[in-house]
N, C-alpha and C. Protein backbone atom coordinates (compact mmCIF):
# COMPACT_ATOMS: atom_id res chain seq x y z
N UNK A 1 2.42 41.74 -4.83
CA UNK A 1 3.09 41.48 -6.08
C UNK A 1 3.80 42.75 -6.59
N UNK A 2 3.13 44.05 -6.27
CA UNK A 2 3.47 45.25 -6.60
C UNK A 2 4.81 45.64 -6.05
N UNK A 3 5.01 45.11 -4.85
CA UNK A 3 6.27 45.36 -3.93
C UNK A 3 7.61 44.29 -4.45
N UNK A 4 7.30 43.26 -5.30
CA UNK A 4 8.53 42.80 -5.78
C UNK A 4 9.61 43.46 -6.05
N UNK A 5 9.33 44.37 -7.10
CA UNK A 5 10.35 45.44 -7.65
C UNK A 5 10.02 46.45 -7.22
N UNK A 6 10.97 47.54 -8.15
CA UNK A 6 10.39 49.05 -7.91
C UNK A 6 9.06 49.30 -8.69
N UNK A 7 8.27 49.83 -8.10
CA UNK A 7 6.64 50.04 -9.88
C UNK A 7 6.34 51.36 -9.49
N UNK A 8 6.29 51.99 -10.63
CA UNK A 8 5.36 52.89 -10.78
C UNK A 8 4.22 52.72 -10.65
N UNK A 9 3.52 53.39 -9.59
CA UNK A 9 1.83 52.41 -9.29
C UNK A 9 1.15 53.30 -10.65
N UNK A 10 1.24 54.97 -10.64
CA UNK A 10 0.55 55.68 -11.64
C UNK A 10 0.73 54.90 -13.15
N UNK A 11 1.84 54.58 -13.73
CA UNK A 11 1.81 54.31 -14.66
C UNK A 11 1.38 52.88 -14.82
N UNK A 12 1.93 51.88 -13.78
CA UNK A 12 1.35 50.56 -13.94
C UNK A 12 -0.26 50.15 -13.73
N UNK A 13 -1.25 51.03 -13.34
CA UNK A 13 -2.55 50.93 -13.32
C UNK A 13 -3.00 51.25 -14.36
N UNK A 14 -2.15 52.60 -15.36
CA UNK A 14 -2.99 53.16 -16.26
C UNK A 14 -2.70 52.27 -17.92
N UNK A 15 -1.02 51.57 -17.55
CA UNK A 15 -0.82 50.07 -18.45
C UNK A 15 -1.50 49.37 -17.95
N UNK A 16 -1.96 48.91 -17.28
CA UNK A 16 -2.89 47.64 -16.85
C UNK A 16 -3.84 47.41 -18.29
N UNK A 17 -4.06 48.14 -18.48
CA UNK A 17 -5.84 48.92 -19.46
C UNK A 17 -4.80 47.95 -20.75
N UNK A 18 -4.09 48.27 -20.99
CA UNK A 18 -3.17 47.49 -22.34
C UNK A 18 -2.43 45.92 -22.45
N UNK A 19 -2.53 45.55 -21.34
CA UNK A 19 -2.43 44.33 -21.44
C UNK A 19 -3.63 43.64 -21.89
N UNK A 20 -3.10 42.36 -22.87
CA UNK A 20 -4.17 41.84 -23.36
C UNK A 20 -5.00 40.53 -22.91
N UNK A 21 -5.25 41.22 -21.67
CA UNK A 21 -6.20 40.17 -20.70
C UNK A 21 -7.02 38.57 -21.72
N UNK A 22 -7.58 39.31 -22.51
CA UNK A 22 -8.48 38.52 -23.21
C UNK A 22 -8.19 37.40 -23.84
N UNK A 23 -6.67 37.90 -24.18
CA UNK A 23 -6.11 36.83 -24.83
C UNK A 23 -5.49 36.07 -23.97
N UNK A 24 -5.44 36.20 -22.30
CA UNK A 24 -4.35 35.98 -21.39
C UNK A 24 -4.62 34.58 -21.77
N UNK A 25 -4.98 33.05 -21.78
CA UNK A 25 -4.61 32.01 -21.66
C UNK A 25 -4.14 31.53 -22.64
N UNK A 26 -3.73 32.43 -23.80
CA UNK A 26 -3.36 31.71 -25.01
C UNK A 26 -2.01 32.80 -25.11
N UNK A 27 -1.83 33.97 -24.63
CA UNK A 27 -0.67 34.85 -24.76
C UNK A 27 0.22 34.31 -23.88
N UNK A 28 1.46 34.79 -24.82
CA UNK A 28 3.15 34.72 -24.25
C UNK A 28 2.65 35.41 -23.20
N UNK A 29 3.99 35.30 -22.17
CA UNK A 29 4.42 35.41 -21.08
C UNK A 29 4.81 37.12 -21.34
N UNK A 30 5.80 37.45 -22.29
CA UNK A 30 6.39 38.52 -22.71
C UNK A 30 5.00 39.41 -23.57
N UNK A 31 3.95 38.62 -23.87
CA UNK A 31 2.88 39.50 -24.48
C UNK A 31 2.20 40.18 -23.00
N UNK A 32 2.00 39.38 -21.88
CA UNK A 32 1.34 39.54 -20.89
C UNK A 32 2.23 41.17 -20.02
N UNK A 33 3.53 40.86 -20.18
CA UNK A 33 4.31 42.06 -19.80
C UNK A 33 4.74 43.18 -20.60
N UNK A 34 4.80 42.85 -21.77
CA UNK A 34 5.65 44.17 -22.65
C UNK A 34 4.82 45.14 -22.17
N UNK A 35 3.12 45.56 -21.96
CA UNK A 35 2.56 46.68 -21.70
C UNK A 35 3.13 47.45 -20.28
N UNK A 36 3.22 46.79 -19.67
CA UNK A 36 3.80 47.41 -18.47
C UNK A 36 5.06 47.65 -18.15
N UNK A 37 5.70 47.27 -19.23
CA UNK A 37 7.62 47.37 -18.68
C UNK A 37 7.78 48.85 -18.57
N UNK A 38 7.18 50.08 -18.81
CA UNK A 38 7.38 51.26 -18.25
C UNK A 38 7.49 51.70 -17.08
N UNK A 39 6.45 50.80 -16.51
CA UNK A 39 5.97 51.30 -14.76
C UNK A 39 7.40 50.83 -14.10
N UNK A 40 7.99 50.07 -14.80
CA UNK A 40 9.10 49.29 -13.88
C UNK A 40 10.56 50.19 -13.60
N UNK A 41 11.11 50.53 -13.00
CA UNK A 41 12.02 51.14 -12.68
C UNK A 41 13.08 50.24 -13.10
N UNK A 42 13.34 49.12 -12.72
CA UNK A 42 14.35 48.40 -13.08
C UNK A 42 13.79 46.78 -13.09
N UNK A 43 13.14 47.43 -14.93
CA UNK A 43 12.55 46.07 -15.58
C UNK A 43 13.65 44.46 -15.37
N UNK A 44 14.59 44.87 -15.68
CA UNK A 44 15.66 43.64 -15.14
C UNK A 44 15.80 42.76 -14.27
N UNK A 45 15.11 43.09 -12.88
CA UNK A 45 14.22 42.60 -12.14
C UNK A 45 13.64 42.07 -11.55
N UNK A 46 12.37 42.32 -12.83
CA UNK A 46 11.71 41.01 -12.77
C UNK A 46 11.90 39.80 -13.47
N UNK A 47 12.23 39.01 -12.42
CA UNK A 47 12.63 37.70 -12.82
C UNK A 47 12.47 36.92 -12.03
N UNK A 48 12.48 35.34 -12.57
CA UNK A 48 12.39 34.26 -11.07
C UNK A 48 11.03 34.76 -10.49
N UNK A 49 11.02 34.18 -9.40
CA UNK A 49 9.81 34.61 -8.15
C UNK A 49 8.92 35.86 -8.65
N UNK A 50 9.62 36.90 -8.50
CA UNK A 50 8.96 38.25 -8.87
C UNK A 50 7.96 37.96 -10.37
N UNK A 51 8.41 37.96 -11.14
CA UNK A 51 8.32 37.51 -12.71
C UNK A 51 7.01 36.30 -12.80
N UNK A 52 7.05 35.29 -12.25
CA UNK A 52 6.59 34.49 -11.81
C UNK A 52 4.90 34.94 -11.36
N UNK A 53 5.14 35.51 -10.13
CA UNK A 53 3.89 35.58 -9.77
C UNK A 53 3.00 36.64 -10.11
N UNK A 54 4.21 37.98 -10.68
CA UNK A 54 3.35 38.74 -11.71
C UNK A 54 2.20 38.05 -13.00
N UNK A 55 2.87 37.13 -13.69
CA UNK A 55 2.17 36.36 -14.57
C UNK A 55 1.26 35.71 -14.08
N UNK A 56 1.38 35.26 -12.99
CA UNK A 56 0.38 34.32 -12.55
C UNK A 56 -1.14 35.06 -11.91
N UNK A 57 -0.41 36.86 -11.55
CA UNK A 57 -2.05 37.44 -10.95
C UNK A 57 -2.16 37.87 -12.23
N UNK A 58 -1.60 38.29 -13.27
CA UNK A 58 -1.78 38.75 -14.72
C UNK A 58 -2.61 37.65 -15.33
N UNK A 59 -2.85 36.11 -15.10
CA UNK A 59 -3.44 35.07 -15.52
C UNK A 59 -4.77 35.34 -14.96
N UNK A 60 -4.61 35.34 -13.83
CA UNK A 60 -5.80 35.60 -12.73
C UNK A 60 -7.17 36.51 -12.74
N UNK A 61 -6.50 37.75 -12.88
CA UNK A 61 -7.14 39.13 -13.77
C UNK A 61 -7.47 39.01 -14.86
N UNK A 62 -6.96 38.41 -16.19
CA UNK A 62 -7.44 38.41 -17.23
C UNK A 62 -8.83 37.27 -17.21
N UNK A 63 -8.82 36.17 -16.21
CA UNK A 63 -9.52 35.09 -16.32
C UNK A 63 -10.80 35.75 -15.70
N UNK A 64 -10.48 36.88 -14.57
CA UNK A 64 -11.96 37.55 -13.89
C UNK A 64 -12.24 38.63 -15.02
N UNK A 65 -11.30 39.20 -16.04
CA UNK A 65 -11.87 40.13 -16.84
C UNK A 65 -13.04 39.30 -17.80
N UNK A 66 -12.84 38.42 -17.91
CA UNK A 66 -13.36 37.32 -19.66
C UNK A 66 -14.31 37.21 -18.93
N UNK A 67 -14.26 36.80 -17.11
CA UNK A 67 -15.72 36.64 -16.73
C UNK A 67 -16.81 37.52 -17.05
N UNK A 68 -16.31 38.56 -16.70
CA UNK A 68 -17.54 39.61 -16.85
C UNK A 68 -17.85 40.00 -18.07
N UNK A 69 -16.93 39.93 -18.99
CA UNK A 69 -17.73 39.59 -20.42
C UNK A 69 -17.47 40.94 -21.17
N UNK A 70 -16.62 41.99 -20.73
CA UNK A 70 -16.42 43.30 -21.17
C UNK A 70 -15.42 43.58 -22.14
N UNK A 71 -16.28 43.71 -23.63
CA UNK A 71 -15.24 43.84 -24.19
C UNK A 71 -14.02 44.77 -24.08
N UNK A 72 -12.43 44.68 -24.81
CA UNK A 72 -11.43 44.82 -24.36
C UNK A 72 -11.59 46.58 -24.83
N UNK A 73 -11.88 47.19 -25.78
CA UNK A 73 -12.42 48.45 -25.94
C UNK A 73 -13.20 49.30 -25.13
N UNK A 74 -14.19 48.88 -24.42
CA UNK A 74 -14.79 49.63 -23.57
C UNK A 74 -14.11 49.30 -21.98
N UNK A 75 -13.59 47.91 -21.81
CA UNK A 75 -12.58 47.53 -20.59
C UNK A 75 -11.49 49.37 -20.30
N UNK A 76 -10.62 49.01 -21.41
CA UNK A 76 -9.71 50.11 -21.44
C UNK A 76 -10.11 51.58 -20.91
N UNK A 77 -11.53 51.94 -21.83
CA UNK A 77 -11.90 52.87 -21.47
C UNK A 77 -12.56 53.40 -20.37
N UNK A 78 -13.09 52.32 -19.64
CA UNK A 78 -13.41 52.35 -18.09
C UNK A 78 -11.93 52.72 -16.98
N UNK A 79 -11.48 51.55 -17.67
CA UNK A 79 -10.03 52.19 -16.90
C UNK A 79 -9.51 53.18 -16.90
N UNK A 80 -9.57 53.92 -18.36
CA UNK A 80 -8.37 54.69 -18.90
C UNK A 80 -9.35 55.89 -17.64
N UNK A 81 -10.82 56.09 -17.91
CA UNK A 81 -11.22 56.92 -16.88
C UNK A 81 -11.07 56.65 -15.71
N UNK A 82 -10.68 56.03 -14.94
CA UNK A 82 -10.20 55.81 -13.23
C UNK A 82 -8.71 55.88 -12.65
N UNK A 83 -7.81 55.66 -14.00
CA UNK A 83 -6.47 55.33 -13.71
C UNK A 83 -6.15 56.46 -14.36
N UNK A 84 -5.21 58.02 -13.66
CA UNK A 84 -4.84 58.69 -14.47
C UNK A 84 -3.51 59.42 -15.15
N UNK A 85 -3.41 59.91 -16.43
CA UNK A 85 -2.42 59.15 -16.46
C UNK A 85 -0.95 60.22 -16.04
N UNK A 86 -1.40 61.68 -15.88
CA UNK A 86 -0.98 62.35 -15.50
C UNK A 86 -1.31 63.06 -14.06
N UNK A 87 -0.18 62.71 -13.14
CA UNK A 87 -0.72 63.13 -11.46
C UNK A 87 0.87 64.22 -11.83
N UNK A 88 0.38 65.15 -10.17
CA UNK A 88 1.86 65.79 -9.94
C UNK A 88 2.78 65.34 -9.21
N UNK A 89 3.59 64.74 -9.78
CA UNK A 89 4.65 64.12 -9.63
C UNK A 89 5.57 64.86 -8.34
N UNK A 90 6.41 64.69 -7.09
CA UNK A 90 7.17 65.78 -6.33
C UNK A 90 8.08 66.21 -7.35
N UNK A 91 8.53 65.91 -8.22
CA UNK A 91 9.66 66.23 -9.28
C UNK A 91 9.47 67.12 -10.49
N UNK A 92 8.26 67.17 -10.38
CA UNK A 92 7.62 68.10 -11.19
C UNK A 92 7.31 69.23 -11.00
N UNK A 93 6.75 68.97 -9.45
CA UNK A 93 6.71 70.01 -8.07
C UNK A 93 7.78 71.17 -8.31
N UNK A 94 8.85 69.95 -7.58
CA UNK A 94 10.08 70.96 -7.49
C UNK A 94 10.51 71.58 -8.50
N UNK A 95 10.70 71.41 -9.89
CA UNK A 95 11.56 71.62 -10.61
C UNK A 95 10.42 73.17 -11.21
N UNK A 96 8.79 72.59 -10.86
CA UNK A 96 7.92 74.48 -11.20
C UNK A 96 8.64 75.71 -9.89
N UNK A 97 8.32 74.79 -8.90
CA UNK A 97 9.00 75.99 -7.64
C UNK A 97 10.54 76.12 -7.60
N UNK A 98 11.35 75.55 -8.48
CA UNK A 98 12.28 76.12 -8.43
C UNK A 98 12.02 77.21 -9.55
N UNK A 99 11.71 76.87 -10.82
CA UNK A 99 11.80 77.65 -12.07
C UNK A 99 11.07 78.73 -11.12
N UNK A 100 9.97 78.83 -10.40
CA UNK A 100 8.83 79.93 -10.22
C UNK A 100 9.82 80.71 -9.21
N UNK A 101 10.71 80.11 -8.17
CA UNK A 101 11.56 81.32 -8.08
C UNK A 101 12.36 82.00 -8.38
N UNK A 102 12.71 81.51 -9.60
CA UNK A 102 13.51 82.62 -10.40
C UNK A 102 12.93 83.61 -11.01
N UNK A 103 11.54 83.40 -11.06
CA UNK A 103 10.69 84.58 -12.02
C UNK A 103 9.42 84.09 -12.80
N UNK A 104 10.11 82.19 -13.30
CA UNK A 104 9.50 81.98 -14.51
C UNK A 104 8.57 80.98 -14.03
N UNK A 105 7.12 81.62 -13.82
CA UNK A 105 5.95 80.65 -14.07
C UNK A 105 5.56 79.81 -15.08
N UNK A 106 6.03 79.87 -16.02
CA UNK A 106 5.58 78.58 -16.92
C UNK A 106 5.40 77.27 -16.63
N UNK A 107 5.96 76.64 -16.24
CA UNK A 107 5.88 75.06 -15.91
C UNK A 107 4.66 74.95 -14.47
N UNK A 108 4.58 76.26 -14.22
CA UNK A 108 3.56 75.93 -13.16
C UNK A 108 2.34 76.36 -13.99
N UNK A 109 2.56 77.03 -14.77
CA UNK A 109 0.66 77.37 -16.05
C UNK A 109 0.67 75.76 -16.64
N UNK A 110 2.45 75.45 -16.85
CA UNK A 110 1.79 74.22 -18.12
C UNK A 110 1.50 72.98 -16.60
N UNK A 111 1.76 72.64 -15.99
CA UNK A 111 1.10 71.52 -15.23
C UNK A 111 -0.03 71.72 -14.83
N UNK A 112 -0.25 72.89 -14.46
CA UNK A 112 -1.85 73.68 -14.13
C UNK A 112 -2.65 72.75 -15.49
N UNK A 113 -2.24 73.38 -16.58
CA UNK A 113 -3.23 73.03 -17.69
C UNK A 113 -3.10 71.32 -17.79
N UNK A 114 -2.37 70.82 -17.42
CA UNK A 114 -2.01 69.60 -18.24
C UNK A 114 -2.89 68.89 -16.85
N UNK A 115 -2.93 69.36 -15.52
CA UNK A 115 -3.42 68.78 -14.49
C UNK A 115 -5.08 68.92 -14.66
N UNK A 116 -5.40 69.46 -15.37
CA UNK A 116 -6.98 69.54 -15.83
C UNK A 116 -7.42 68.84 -16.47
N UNK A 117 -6.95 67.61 -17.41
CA UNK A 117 -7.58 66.50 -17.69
C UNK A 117 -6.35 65.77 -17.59
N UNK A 118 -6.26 65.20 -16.23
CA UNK A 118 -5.18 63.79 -16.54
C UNK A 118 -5.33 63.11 -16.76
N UNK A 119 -6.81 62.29 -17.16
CA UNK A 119 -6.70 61.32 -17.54
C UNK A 119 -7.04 61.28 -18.91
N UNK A 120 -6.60 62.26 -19.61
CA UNK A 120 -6.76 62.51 -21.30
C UNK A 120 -5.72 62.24 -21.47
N UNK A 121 -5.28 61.33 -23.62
CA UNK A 121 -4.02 61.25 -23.44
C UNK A 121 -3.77 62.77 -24.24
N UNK A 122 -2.56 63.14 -23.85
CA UNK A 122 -1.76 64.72 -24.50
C UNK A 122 -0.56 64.45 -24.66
N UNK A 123 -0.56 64.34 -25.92
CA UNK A 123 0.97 63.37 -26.65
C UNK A 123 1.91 64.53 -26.84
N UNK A 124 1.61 65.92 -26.91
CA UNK A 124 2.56 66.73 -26.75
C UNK A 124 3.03 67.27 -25.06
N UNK A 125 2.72 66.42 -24.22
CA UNK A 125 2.72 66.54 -22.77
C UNK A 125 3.36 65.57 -21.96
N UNK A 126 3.60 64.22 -23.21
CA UNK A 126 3.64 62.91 -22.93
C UNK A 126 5.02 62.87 -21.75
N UNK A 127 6.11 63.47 -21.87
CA UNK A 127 7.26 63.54 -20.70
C UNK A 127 7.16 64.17 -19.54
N UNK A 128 5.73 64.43 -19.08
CA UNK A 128 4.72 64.64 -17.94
C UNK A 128 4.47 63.32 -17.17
N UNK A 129 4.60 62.09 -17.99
CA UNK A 129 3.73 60.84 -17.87
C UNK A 129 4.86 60.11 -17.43
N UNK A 130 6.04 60.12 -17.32
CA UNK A 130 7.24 59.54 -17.48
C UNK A 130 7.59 59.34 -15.68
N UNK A 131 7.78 58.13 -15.53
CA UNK A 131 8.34 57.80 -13.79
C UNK A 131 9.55 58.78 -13.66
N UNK A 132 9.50 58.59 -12.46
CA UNK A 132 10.33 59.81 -11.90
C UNK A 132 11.72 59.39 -12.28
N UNK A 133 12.69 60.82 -12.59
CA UNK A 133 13.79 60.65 -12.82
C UNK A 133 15.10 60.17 -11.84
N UNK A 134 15.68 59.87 -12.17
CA UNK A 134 17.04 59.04 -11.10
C UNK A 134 17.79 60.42 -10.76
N UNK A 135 17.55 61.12 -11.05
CA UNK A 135 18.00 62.44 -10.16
C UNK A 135 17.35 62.70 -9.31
N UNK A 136 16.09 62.57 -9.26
CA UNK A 136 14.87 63.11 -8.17
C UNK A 136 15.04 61.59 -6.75
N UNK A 137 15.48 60.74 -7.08
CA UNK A 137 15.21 59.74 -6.33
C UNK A 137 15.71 59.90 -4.92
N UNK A 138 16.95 61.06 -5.02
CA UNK A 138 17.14 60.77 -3.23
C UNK A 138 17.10 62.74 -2.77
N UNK A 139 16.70 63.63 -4.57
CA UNK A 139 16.56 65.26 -4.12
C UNK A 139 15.34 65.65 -2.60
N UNK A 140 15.93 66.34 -2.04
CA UNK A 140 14.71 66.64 -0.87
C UNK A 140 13.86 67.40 -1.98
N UNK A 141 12.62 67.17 -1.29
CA UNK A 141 11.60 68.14 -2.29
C UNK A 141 10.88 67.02 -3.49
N UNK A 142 11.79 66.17 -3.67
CA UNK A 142 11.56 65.72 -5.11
C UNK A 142 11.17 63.37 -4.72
N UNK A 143 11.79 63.58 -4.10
CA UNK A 143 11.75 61.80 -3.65
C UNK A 143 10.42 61.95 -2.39
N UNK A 144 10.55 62.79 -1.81
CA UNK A 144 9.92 62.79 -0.46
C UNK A 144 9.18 64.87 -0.58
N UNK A 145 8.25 64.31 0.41
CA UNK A 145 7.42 65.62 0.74
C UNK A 145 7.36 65.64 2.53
N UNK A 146 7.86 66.93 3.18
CA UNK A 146 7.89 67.02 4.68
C UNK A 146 5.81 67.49 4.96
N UNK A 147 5.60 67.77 5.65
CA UNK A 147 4.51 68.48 5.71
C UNK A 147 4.77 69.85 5.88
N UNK A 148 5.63 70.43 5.63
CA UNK A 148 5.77 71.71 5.32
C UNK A 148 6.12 72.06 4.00
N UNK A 149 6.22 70.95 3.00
CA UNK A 149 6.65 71.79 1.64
C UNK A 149 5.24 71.94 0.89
């Protein structure tokens, strides 16, 4: 289902936690998705087929969440600890090792620090959390990793 579109897997696991499972048999269609339209690269998309069977494992999941009986507060927070919400991105990579060869280590102290609790939220960090940019999508270094970088 993940392979329909483009997804951010990091961000769409760590939205997962915000969809409102509990309510899934009585929630809109658009309640079941608005949490995740971030992960989506090109929310537009999903539609038809794709759209479709997202809702339908989104039905699915919420119906095995209600099974187990966990409320939606401590649900989240189980997740929010497994799914995290800041990883190092190659684009993030590149753009510290470029800055770091010019001189300026900073962005490699601040991902250092910010990579020490990723799965905390850090709202002044929050464009850390952000799918990769449409510049990075076809940069060497930044879309792809050789085993030498």
């Amino acid at each position: 289902m993940l392979a329909l579109t483009e997804t951010d897997m990091t961000i769409f696991f760590r939205d997962l936690a915000n969809v409102p499972v509990a309510l899934a048999p009585e929630a809109s269609d658009d309640a079941l998705l608005a949490p995740l339209a971030g992960a989506y690269y090109a929310p537009d998309e999903l539609t038809g087929d794709a759209r479709a069977r997202t809702l339908a494992w989104l039905r699915r999941y919420g119906a095995s969440v209600r099974a187990q009986g966990t409320p939606p507060a401590l649900r989240k927070q189980r997740m929010d600890a497994v799914n995290p919400k800041y990883i190092l991105r190659n684009c993030l990579a590149q753009q510290a090792i470029d800055a770091a060869e010019k001189g300026d280590a900073s962005l490699v102290l601040e991902l250092l620090e910010l990579l020490r609790h990723p799965y905390d939220e850090q709202p002044e960090r929050e464009r850390y959390a952000a799918r990769r940019p449409d510049w990075a999508r076809h940069r060497a270094g930044c879309s792809m990793l050789s085993c030498s970088s």
